[in-house]
Protein backbone atom coordinates (compact mmCIF):
# COMPACT_ATOMS: atom_id res chain seq x y z
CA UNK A 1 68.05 104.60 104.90
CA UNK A 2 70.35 102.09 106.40
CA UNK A 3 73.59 104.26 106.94
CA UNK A 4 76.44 102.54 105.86
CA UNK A 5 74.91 98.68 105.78
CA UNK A 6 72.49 100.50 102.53
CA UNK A 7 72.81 98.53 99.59
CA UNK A 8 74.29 100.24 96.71
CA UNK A 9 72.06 102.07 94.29
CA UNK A 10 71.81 103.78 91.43
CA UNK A 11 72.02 107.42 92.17
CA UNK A 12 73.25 108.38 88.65
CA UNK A 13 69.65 109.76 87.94
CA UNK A 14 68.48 110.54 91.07
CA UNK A 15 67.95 114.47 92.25
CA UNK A 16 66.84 114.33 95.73
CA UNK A 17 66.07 111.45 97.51
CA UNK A 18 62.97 110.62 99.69
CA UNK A 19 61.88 114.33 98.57
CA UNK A 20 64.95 115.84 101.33
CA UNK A 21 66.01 119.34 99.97
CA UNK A 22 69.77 119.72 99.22
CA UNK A 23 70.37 115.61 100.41
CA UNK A 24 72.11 115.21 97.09
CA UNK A 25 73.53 118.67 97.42
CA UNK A 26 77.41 118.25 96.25
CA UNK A 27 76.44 115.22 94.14
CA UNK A 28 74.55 117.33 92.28
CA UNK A 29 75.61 118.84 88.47
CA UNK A 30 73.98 121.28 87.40
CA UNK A 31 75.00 122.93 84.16
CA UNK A 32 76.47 126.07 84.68
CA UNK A 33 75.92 129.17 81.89
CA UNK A 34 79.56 130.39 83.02
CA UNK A 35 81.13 127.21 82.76
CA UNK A 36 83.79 127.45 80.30
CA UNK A 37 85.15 123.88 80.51
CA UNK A 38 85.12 121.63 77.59
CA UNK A 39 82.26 119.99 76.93
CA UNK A 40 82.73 115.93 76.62
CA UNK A 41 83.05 115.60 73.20
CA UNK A 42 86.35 117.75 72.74
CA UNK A 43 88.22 115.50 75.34
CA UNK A 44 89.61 111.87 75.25
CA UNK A 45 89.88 109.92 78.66
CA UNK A 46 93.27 108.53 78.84
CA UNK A 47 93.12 107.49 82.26
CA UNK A 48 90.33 106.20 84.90
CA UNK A 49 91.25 105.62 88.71
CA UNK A 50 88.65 104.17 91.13
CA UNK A 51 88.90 103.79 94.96
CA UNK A 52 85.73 101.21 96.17
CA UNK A 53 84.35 100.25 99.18
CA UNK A 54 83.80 96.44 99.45
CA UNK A 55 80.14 95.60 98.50
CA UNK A 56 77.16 93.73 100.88
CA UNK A 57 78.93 91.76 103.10
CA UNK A 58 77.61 89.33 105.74
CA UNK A 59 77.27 90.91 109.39
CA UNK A 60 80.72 91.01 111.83
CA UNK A 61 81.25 88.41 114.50
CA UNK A 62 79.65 91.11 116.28
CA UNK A 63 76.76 91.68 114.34
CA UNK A 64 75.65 87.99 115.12
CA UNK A 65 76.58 88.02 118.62
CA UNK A 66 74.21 91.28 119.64
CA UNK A 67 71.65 89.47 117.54
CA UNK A 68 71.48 86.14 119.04
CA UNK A 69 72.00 87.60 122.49
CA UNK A 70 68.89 89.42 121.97
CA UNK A 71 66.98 86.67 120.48
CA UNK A 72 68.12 84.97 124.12
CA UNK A 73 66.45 87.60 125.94
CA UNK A 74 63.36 87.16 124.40
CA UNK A 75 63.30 82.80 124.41
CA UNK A 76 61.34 83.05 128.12
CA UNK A 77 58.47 85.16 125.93
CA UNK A 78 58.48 82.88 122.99
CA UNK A 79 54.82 82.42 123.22
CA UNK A 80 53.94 85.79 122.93
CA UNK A 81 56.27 86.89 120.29
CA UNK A 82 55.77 87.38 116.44
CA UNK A 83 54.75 84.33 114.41
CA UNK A 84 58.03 84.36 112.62
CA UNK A 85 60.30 84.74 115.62
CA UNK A 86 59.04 81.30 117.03
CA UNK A 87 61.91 79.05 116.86
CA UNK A 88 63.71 81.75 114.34
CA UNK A 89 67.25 81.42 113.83
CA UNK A 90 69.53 82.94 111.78
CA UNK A 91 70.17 82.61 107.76
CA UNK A 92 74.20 82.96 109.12
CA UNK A 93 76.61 82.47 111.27
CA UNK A 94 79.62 83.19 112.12
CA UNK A 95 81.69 81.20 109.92
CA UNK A 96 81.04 83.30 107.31
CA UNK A 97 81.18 86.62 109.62
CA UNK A 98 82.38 89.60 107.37
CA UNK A 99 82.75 88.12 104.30
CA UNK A 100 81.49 89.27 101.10
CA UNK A 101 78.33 87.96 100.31
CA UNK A 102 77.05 86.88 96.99
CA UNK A 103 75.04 90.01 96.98
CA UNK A 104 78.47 91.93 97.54
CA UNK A 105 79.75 89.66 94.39
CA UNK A 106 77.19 91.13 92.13
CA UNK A 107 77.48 94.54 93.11
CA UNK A 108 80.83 94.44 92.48
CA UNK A 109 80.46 92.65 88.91
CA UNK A 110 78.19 95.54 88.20
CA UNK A 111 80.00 98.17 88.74
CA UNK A 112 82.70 96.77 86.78
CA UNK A 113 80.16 96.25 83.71
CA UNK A 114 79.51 100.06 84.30
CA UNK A 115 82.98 101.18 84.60
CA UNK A 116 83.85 99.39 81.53
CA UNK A 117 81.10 101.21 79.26
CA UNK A 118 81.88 104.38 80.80
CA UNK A 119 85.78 103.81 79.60
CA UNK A 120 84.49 103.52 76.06
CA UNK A 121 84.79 99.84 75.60
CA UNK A 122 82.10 97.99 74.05
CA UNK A 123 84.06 94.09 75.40
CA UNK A 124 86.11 93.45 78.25
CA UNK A 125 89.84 94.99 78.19
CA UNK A 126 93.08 92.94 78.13
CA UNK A 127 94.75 92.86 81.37
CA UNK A 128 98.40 94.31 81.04
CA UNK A 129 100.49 94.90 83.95
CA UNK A 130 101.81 98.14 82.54
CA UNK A 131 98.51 99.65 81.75
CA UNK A 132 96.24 98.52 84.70
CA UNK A 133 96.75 97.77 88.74
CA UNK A 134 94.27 96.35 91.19
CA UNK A 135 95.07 96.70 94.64
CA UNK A 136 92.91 96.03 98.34
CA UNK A 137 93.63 96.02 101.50
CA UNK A 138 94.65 92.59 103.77
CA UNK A 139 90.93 91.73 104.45
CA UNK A 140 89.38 89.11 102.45
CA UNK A 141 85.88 90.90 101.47
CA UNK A 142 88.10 93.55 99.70
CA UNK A 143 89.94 91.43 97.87
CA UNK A 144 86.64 89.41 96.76
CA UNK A 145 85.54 92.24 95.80
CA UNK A 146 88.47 92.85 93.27
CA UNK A 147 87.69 89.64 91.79
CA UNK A 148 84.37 90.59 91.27
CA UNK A 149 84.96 93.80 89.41
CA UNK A 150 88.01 92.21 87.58
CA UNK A 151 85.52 89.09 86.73
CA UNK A 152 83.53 91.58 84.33
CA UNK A 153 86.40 93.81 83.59
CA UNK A 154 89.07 92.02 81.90
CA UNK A 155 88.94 89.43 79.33
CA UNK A 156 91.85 87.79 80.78
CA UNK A 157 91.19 87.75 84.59
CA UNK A 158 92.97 84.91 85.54
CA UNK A 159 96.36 86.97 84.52
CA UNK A 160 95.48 89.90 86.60
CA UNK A 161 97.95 90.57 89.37
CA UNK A 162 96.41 91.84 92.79
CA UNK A 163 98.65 94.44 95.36
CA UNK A 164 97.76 93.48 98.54
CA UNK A 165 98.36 95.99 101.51
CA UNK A 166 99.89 94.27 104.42
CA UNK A 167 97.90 94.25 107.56
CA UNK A 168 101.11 96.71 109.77
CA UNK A 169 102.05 99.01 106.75
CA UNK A 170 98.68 100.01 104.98
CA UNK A 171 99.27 103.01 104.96
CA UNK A 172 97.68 103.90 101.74
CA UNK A 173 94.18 102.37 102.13
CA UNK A 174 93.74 101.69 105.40
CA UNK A 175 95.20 104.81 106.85
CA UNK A 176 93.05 105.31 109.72
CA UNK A 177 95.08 102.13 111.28
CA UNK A 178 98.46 103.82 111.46
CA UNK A 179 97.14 107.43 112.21
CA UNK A 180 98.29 106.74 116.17
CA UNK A 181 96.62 110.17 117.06
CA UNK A 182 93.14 109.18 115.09
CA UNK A 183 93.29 106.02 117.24
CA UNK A 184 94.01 107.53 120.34
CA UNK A 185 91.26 110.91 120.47
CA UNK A 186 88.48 109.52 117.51
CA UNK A 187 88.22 105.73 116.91
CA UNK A 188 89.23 104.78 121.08
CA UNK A 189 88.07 107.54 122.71
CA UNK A 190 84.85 107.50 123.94
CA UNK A 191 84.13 111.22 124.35
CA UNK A 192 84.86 111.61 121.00
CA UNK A 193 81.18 110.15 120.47
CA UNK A 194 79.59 112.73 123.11
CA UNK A 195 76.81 113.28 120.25
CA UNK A 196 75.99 109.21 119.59
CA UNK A 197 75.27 109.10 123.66
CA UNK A 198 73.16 111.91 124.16
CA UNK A 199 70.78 110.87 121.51
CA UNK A 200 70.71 107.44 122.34
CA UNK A 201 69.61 109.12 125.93
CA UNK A 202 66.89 111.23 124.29
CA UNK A 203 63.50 110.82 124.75
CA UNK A 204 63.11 109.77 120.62
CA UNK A 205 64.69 106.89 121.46
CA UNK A 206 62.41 106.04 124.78
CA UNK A 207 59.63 105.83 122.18
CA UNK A 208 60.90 104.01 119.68
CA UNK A 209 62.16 101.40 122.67
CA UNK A 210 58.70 101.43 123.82
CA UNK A 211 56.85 101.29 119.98
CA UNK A 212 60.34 97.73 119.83
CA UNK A 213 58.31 96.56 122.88
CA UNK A 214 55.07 96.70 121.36
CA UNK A 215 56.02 95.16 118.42
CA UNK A 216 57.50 91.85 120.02
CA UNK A 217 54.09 91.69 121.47
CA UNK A 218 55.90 91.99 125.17
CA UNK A 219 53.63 95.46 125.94
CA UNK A 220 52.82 94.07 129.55
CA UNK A 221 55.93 92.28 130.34
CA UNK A 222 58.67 93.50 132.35
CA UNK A 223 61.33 93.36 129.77
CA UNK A 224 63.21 96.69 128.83
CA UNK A 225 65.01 97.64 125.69
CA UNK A 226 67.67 99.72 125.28
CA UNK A 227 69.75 102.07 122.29
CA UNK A 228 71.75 98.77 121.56
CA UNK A 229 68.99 96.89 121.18
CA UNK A 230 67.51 99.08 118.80
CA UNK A 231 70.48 99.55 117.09
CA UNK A 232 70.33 95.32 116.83
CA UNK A 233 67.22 95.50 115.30
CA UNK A 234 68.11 98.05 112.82
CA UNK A 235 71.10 96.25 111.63
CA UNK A 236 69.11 92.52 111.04
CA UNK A 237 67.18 94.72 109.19
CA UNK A 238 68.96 96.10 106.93
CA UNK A 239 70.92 92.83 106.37
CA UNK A 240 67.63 91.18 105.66
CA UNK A 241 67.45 93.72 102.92
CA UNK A 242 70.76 93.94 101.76
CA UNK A 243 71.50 90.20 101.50
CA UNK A 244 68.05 88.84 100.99
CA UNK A 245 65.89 91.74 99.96
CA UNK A 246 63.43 90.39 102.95
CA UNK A 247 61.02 92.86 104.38
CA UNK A 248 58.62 90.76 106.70
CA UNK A 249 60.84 89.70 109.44
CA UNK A 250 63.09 92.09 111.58
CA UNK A 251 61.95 95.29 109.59
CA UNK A 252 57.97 94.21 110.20
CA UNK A 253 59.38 95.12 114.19
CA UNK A 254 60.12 98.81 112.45
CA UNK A 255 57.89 102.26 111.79
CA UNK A 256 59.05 104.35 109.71
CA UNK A 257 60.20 106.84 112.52
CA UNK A 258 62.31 103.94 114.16
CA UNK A 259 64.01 103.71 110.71
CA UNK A 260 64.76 106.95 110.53
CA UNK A 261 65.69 107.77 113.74
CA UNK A 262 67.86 104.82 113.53
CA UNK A 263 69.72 106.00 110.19
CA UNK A 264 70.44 109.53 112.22
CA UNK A 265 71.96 107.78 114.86
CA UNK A 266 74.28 105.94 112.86
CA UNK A 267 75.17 108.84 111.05
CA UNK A 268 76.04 110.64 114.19
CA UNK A 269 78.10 107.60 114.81
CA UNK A 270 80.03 108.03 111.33
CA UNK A 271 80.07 111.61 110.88
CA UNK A 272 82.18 112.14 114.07
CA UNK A 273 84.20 108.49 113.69
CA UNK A 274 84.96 108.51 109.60
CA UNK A 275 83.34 111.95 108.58
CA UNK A 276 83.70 116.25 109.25
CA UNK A 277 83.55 115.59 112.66
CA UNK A 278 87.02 115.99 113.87
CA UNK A 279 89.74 117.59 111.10
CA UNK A 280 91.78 114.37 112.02
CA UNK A 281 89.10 111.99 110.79
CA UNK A 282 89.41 113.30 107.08
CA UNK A 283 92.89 114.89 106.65
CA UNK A 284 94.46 111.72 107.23
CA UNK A 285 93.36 110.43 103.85
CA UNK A 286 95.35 113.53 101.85
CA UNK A 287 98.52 109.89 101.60
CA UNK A 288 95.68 108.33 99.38
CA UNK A 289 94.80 112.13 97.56
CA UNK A 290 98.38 112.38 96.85
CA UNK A 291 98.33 108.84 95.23
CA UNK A 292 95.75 109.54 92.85
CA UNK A 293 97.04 112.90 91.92
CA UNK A 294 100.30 111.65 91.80
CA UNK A 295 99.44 108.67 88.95
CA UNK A 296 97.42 111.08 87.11
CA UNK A 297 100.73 113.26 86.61
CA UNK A 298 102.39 110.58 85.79
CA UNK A 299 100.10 109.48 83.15
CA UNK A 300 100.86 113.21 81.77
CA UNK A 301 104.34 113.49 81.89
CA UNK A 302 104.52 109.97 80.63
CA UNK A 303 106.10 108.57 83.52
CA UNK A 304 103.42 105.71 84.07
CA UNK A 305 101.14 104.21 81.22
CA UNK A 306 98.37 103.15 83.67
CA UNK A 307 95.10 103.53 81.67
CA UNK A 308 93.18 101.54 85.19
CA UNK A 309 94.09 101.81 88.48
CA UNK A 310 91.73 100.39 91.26
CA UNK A 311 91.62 100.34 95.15
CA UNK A 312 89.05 98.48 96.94
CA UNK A 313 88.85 98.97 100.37
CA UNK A 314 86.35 100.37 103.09
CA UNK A 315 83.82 102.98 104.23
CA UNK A 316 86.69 104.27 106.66
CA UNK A 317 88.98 104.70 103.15
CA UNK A 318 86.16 106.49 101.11
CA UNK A 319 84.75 108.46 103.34
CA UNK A 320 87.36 110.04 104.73
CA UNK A 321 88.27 110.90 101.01
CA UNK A 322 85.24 112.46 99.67
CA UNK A 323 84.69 114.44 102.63
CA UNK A 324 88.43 115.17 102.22
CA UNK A 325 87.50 117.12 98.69
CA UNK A 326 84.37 119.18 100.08
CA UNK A 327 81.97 116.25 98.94
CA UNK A 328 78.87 115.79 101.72
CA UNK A 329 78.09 118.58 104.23
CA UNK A 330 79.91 119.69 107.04
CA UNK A 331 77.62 121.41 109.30
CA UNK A 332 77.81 119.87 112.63
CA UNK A 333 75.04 116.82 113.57
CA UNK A 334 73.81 117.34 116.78
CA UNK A 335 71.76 115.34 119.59
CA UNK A 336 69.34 117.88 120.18
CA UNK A 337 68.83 118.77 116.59
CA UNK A 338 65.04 119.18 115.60
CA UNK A 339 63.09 116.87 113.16
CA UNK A 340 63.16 119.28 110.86
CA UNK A 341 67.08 119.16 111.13
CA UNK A 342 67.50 115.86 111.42
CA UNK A 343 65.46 115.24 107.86
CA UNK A 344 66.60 118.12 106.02
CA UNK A 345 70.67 117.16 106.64
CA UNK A 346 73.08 117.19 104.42
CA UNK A 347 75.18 114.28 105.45
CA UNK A 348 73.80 110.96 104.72
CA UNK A 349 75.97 107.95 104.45
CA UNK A 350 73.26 105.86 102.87
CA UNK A 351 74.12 108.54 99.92
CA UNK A 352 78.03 108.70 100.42
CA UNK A 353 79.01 105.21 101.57
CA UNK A 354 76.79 102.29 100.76
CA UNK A 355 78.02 98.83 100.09
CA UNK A 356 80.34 99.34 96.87
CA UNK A 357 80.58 103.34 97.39
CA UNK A 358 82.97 104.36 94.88
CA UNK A 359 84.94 107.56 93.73
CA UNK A 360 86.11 107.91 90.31
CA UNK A 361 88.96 109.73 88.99
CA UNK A 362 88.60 110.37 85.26
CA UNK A 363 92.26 112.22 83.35
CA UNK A 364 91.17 113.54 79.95
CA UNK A 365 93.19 114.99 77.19
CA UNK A 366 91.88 118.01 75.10
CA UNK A 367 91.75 116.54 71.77
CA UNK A 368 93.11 119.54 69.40
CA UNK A 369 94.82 122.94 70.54
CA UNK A 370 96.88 123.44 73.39
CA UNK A 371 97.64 120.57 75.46
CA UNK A 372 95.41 120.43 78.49
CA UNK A 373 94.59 118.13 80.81
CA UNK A 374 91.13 117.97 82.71
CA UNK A 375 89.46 115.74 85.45
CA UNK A 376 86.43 114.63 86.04
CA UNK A 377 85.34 113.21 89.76
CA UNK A 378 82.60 110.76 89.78
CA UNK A 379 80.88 110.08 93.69
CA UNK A 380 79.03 106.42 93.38
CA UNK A 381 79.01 107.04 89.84
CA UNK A 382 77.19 110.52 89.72
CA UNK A 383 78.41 113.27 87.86
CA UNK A 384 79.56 115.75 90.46
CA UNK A 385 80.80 119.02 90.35
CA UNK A 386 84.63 119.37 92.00
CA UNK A 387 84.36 121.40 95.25
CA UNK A 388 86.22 124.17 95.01
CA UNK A 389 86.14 124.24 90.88
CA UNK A 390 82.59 123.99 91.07
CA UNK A 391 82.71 122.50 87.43
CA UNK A 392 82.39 118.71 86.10
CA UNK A 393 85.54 119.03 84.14
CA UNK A 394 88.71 121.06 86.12
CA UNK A 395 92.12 121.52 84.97
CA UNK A 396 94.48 119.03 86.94
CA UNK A 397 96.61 122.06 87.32
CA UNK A 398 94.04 124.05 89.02
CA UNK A 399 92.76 120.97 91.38
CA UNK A 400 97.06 120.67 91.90
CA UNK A 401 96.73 124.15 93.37
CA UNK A 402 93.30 123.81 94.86
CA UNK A 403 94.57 120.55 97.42
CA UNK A 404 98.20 122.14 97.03
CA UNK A 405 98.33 121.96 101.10
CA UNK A 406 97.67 118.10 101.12
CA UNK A 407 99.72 117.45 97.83
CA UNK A 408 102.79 118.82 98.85
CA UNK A 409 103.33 120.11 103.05
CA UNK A 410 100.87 118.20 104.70
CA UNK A 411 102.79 115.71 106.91
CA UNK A 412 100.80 112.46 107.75
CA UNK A 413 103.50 111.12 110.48
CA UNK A 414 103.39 114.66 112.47
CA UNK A 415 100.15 114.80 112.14
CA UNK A 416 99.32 111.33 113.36
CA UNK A 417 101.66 111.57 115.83
């Protein structure tokens, strides 16, 4: 509902959210009559890998500035304005601008409580060097949120060793930063967002300025507001939410069509900065593909002994990854599409990157006959079928042959030149 400032949830259970057909689409298993994969109980997991998003964090430096210069706008109508706006300031500031947030803490505790039942374990693991890794990038919130999962993880945190990424040679999680070419035609380029514009021009977004202006009680006053100033609202909203799990201050300002209309727009925003929008914007993550695959056959041919290996990082490292496998749809989001478009879409990051998004990388062993290997993807913790497999459990040799292109010729440096 929120785009990528959602608060995680639990989407293990859930079939199709807010009642939108084919939303959960790829996250979706079904069971399959032709499957012929190995059911659960003939395989052993022998090795889990996890690449995480950070979880709730507080808003950028940003964030706080578009807020407060908007509650500046509106001091000369103080009178007139909501109850609860009167002499409002904020629950933050900027000293504690994008960091994690306690909220962001627990999520990330959570998920490790999860992760560890879903390993087998019935108590917290020992931390060994040559079994498990934990690794982040260079900004704090990601390595906070490491802690977090480690707190709940191991029974020995305060012997756990963290990898951190250096800011200049990340090129592993934060990938996006050394892809010269994604900088220069996605992330700096402003044509690149020709989509984000034209909606924020449309005449949706007149009304919802006009239903903001109504709301602040300001119906007869000359004051105008514009896309950024929705966009404001929207995200003190959904930090309300996600850090205080307040409703009756900044969302009270929103209908239920602003919210929506405001959750498009930021995924028009992401799908053509982080998602299928340009080749570029997904590709780039095959370094961090070829990681994973890589420590998976090296659990096999007994090269590494990891039974953990963890990455937290950001919404631009995840994803870029799922979409990367065929996860989320990649039909084109357009400015002009229809309602019925925009609420029947198939890309939502609310559903693909929330705080604490998460992909999971699970290496079985067949436990009798021929030696086999199988993997098992999990997408925020939901049982998923593998693009291209179109099964819950693949071979690794298979999926080896099914990404061989990004395994084995794809060339980041040429194509980030």
């Amino acid at each position: 509902m929120f785009a990528t400032k959602t608060k995680y949830w639990d989407q293990r259970n859930a079939i199709d959210s807010n009642n939108v057909p084919g939303m959960m689409g790829t996250l979706l298993a079904l069971p399959d009559m032709n499957d012929r994969s190995p059911c659960r109980q003939e395989l052993e997991l022998i090795q889990t890998q996890m690449v995480a998003r950070h979880g709730i964090r507080y808003p950028t430096e940003g964030n706080i500035q578009d807020i407060n210069g908007l509650l500046k706008r509106l001091k000369p109508f103080e009178e007139l304005l909501p109850l609860w706006m009167r002499n409002y300031t904020l629950p933050y500031n900027r000293s504690v601008a994008g960091e994690l947030a306690v909220a962001g803490k627990f999520e990330l505790w959570e998920l490790g409580v999860r992760s560890l039942a879903r390993s087998g374990h019935e108590k917290r693991v020992m931390f060994l060097k040559d079994n498990y890794r934990i690794a982040h990038t260079h900004v704090k919130r990601t390595r906070d949120s490491a802690i977090a999962f480690v707190d709940s993880f191991f029974e020995n945190p305060e012997d756990v060793e963290y990898i951190e990424y250096p800011k200049n040679t990340d090129f592993l999680l934060r990938f996006f930063d050394q892809c010269a070419r994604y900088q220069r035609e996605v992330k700096k380029n402003q044509t690149a967002q020709e989509q984000l514009h034209e909606f924020q021009k449309s005449h949706v977004m007149a009304k919802i300025a006009l239903w903001l202006k109504h709301s602040f009680g300001l119906k007869r006053e000359s004051i105008e507001f514009s896309p950024k100033d929705l966009m404001t609202v929207q995200s003190a909203c959904a930090f309300d939410i996600a850090l205080y799990h307040h409703k009756h201050q900044w969302c009270s300002l929103m209908s239920m069509t602003f919210i929506h209309s405001l959750d498009y727009l930021d995924d028009l925003e992401q799908f053509y900065w982080i998602g299928a929008g340009y080749k570029i914007n997904y590709e780039m993550a095959a370094v961090l593909l070829r990681e994973l695959v890589d420590t998976m056959m090296g659990r096999v041919n007994g090269s590494n002994t990891l039974a953990g290996n963890f990455f937290f990082a950001h919404a631009e490292t995840t994803l870029p990854l799922v979409t990367l496998m065929g996860y989320g749809d990649r039909s084109l989001l357009l400015a002009n599409a229809t309602k019925a478009e925009i609420n029947s879409r198939g890309f939502r990051t609310s559903i693909l990157s929330p705080f604490g998004a998460n992909i999971e990388f699970r290496l079985f062993k067949r436990k009798s006959g021929a030696e086999e290997f199988y993997v098992q993807i999990l997408v925020n913790e939901k049982k998923a079928k593998i693009p291209g497999c179109e099964r819950v459990f693949c071979k690794l040799s298979e999926l080896e042959q099914q990404w061989d292109y990004y395994l084995k010729p794809y060339d980041f440096q040429k194509d980030c030149a």
